[in-house]
Protein backbone atom coordinates (compact mmCIF):
# COMPACT_ATOMS: atom_id res chain seq x y z
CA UNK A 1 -33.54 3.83 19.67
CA UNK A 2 -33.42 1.79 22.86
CA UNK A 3 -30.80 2.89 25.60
CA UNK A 4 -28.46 0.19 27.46
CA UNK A 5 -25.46 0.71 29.73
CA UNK A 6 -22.06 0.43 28.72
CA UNK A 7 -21.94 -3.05 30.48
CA UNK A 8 -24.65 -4.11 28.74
CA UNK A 9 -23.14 -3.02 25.48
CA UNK A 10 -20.19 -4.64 26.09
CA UNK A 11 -21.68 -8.08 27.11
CA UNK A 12 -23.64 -8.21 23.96
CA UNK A 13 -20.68 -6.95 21.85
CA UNK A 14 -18.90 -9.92 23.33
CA UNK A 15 -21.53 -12.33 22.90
CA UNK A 16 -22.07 -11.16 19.44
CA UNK A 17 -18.48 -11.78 18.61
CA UNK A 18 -18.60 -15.11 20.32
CA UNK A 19 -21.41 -16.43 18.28
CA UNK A 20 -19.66 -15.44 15.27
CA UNK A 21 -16.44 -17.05 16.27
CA UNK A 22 -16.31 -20.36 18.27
CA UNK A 23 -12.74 -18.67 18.69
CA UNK A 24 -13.54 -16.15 21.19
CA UNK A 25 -13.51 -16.68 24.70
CA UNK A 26 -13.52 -14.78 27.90
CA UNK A 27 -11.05 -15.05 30.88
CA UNK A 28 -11.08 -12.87 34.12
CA UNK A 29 -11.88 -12.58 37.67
CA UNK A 30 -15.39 -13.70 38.72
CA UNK A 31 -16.80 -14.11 35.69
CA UNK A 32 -18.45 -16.81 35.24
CA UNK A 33 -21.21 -16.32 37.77
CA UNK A 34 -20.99 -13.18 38.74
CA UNK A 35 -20.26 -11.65 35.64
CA UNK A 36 -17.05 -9.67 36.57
CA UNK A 37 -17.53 -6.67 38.68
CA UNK A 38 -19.56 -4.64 36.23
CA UNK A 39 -21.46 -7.62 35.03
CA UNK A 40 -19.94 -7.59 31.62
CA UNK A 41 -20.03 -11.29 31.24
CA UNK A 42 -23.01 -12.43 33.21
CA UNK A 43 -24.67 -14.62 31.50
CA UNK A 44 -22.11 -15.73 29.18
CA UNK A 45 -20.95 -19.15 30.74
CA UNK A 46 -24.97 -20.46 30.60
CA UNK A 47 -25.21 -19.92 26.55
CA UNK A 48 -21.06 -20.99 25.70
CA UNK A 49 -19.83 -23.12 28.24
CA UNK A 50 -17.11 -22.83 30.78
CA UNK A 51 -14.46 -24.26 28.17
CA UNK A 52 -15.14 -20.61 26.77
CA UNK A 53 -15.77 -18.32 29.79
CA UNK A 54 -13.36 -19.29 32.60
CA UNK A 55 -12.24 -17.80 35.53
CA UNK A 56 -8.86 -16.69 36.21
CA UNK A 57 -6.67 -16.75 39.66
CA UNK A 58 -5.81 -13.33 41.02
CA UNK A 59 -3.17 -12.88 38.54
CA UNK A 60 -3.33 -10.32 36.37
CA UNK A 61 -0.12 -10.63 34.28
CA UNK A 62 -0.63 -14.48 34.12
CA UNK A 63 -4.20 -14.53 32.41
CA UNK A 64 -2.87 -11.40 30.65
CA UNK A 65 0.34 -13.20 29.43
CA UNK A 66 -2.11 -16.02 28.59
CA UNK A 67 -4.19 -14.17 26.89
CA UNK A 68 -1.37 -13.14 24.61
CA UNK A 69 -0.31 -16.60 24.03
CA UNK A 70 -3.68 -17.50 23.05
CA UNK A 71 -3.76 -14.49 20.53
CA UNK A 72 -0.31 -15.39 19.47
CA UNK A 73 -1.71 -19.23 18.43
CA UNK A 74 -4.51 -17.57 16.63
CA UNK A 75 -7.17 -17.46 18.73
CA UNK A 76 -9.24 -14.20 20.03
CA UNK A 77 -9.59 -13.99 23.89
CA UNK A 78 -10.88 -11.46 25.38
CA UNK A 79 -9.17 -10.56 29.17
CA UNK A 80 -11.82 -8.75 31.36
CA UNK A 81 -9.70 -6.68 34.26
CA UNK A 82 -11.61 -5.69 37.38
CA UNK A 83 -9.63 -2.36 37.31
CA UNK A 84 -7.08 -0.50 34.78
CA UNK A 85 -4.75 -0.37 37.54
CA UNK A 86 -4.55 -3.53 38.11
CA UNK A 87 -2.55 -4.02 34.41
């Protein structure tokens, strides 16, 4: 059994999903390049695209709100949030 972080878990969860389902996508903070600040997403944007892993303003409740939105329409975003607090 090979061992991985829990950021690495995630990111290939996500990817995973996102292979499975062209309607997945990632917003959040810094995600794109960086990979958010645990590096959940680096790498994402190089193998889907920015139309599916897009950065967000500093605005929590607006990419959360349109993150709901998107959910409501039917499609299956993921929000990545820097911090817990920041919900």
């Amino acid at each position: 059994m090979s061992r991985k972080s829990y950021a690495q878990a995630i990111k290939d969860t996500i990817a995973e999903e996102m292979r499975r389902d062209e309607d997945v996508f990632v917003m959040g903070e810094d995600i794109k390049v960086l990979g958010g600040i645990f590096g959940c997403t680096r790498g994402l944007v190089d193998e889907f695209g920015e139309d599916r892993v897009m950065n967000t303003p500093i605005a929590e409740a607006g990419f959360i709100g349109a993150g709901l939105g998107a959910a409501a329409a039917g499609m299956r975003p993921v929000i990545e949030l820097m911090y817990m607090d920041f919900t």
